[in-house]
C-alpha atoms as a PDB file:
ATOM      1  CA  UNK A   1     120.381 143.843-109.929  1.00  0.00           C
ATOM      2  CA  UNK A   2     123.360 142.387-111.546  1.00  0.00           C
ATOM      3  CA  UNK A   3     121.730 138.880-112.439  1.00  0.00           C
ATOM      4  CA  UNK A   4     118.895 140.849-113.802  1.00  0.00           C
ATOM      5  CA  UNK A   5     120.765 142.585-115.960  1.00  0.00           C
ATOM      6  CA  UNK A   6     123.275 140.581-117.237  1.00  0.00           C
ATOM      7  CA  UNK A   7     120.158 137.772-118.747  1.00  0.00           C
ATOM      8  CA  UNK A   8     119.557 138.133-122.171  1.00  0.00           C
ATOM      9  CA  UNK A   9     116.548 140.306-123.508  1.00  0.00           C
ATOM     10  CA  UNK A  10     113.508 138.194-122.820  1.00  0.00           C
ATOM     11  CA  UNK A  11     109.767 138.742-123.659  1.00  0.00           C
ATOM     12  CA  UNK A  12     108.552 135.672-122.352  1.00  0.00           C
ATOM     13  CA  UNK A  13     107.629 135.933-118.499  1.00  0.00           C
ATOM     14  CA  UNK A  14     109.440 133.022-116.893  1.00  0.00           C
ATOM     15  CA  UNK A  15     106.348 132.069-115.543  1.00  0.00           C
ATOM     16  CA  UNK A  16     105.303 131.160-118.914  1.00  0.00           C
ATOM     17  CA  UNK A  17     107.302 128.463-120.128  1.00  0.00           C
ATOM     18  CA  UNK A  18     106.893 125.043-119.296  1.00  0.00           C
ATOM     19  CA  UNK A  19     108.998 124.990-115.774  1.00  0.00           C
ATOM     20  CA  UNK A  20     107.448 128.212-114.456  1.00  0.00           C
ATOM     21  CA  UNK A  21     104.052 127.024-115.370  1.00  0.00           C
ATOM     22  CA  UNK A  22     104.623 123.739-113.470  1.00  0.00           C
ATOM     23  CA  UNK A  23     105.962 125.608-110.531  1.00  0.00           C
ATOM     24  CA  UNK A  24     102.590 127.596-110.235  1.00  0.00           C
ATOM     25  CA  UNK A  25     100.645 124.761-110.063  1.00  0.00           C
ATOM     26  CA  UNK A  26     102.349 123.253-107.400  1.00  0.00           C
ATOM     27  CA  UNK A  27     102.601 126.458-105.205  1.00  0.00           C
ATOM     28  CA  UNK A  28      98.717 126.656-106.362  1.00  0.00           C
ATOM     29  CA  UNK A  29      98.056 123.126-105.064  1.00  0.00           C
ATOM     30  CA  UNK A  30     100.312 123.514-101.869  1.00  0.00           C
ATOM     31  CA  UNK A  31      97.355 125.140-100.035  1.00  0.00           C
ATOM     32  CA  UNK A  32      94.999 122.316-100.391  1.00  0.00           C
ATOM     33  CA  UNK A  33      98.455 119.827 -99.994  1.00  0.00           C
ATOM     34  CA  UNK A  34      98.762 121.256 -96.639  1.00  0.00           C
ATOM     35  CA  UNK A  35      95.092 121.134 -95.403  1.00  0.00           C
ATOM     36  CA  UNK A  36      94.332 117.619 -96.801  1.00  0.00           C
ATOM     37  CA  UNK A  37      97.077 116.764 -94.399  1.00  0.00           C
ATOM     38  CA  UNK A  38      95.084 118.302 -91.268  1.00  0.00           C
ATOM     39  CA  UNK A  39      91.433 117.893 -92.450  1.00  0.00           C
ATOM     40  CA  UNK A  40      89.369 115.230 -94.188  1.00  0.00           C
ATOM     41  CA  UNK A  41      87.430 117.646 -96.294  1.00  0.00           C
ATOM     42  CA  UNK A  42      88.634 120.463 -97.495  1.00  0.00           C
ATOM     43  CA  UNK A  43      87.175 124.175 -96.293  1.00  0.00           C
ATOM     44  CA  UNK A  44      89.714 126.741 -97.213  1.00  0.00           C
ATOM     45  CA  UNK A  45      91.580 125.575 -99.856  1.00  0.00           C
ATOM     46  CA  UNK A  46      90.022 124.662-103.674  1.00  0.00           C
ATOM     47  CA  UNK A  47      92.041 122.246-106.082  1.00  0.00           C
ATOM     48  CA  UNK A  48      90.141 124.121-108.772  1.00  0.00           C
ATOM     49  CA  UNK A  49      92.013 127.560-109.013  1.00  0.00           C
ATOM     50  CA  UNK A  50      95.048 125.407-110.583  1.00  0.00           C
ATOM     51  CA  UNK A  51      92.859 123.793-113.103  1.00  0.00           C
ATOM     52  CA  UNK A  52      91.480 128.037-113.243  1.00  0.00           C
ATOM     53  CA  UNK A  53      95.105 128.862-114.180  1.00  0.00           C
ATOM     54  CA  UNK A  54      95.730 126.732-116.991  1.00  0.00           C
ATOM     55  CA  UNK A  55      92.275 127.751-118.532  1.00  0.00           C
ATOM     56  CA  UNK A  56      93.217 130.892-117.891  1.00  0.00           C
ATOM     57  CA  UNK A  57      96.522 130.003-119.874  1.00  0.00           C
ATOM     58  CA  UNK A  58      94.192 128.931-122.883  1.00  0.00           C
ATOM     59  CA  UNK A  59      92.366 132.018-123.269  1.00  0.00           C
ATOM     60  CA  UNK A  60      95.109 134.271-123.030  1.00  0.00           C
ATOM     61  CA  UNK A  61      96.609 136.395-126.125  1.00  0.00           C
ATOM     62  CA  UNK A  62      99.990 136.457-124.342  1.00  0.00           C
ATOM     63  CA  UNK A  63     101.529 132.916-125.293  1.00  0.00           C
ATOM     64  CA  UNK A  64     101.452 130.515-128.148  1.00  0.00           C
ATOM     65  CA  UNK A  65      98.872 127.738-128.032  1.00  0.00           C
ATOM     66  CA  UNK A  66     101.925 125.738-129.300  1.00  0.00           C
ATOM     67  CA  UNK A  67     103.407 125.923-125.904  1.00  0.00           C
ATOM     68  CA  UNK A  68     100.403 124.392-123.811  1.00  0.00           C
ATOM     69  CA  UNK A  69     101.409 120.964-124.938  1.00  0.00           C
ATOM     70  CA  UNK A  70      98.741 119.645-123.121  1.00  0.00           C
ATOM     71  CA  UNK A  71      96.146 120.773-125.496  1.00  0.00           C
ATOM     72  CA  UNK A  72      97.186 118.202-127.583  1.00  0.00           C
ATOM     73  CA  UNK A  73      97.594 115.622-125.496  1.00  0.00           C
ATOM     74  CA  UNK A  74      93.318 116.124-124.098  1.00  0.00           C
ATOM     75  CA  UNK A  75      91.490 116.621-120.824  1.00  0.00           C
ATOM     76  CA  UNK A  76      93.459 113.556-119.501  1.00  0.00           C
ATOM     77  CA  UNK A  77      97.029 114.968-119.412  1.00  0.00           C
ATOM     78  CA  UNK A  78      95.279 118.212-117.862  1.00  0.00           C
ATOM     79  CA  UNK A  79      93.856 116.350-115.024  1.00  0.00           C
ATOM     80  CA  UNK A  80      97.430 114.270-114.582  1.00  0.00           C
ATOM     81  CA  UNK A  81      99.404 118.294-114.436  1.00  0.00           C
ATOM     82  CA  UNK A  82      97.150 118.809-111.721  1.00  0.00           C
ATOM     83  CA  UNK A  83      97.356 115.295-109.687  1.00  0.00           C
ATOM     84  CA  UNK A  84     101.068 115.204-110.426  1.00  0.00           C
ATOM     85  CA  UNK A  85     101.022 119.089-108.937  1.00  0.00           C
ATOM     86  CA  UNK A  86      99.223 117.900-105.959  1.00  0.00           C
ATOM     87  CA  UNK A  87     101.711 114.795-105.193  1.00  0.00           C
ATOM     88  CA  UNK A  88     105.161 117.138-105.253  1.00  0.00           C
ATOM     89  CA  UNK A  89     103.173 120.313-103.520  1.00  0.00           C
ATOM     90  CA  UNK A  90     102.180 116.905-100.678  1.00  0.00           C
ATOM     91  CA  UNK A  91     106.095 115.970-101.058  1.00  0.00           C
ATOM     92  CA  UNK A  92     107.615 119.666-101.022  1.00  0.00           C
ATOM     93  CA  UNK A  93     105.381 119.825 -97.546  1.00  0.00           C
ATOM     94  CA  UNK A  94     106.429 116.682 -95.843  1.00  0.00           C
ATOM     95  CA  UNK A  95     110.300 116.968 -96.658  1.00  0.00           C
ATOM     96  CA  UNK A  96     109.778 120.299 -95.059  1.00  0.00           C
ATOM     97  CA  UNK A  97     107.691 119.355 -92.112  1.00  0.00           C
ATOM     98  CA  UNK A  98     110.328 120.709 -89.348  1.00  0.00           C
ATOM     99  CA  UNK A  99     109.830 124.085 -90.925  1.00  0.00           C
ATOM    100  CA  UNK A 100     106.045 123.789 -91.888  1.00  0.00           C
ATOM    101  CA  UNK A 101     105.753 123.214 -88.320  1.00  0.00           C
ATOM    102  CA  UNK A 102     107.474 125.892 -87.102  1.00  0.00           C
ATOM    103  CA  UNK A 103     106.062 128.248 -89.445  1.00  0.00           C
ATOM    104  CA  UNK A 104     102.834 127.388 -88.555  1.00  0.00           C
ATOM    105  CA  UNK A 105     103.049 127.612 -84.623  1.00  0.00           C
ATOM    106  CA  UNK A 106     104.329 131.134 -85.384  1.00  0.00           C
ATOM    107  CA  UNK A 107     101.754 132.054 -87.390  1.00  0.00           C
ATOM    108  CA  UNK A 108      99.170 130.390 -85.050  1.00  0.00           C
ATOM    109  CA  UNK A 109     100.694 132.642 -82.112  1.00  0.00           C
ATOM    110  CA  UNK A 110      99.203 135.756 -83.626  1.00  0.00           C
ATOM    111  CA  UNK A 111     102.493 137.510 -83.042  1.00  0.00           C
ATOM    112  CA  UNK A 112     104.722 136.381 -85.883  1.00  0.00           C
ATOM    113  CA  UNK A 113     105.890 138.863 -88.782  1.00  0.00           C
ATOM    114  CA  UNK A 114     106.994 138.484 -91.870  1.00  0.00           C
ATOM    115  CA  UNK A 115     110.538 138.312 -90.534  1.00  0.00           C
ATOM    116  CA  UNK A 116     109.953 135.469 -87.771  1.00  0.00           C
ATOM    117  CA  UNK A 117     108.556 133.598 -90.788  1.00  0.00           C
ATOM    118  CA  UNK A 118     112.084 134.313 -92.689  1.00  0.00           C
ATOM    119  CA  UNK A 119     113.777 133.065 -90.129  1.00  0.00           C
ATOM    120  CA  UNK A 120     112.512 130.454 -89.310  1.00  0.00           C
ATOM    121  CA  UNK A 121     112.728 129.155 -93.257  1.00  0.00           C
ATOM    122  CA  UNK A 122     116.540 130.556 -92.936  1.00  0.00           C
ATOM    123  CA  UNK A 123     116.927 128.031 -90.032  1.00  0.00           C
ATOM    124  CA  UNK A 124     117.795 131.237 -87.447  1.00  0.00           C
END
């Protein structure tokens, strides 16, 4: 509560500016990250609901079209966000295997809650 209320007045969500935005799209393209590792094609995961986000992001009222740079830049630097999103989500996932791992098998069991998961991100 303190760190929230000692920032400065703010309308802009942080998810809106450029590092928030970039941080969706790589926890948006960590699902299919993690599957492409496991399975050739994909079944549960869909690279598309990142690209859905950022047309989302250019039909909505609530930020400037200033701030999505890549408008200006065309389709192409929209399709690199999203294949650059992909490689760190792939990255963020193997640095992390030892807990990806774990997670996983704990998930797998059936039996793991929300706090096993903690945990076992928290290294207990």
């Amino acid at each position: 509560m303190v760190a929230e209320s000692s920032q400065a007045d703010n309308d802009l969500d942080p998810l809106l500016t450029n590092n928030g935005m970039m941080k969706m799209l790589v926890w948006l393209m960590a699902p299919v990250a993690m599957e492409s590792v496991k399975h050739p094609q994909l079944v549960q995961s869909d690279p598309r609901e990142a690209d859905g986000f950022l047309s989302r992001l250019e039909k909505s009222t609530l930020i400037n079209k200033e701030d999505l740079w890549w408008l200006e830049e065309g389709p192409e630097e929209k399709e690199a966000m999203l294949k650059w999103a992909l490689a760190e989500a792939d990255l963020l996932l193997r640095r992390q295997n030892t807990v990806v791992t774990e997670i996983t098998e704990r998930l797998a069991s059936g039996a793991a809650t929300v706090g096993d998961c903690v945990a076992a991100i928290e290294g207990y």
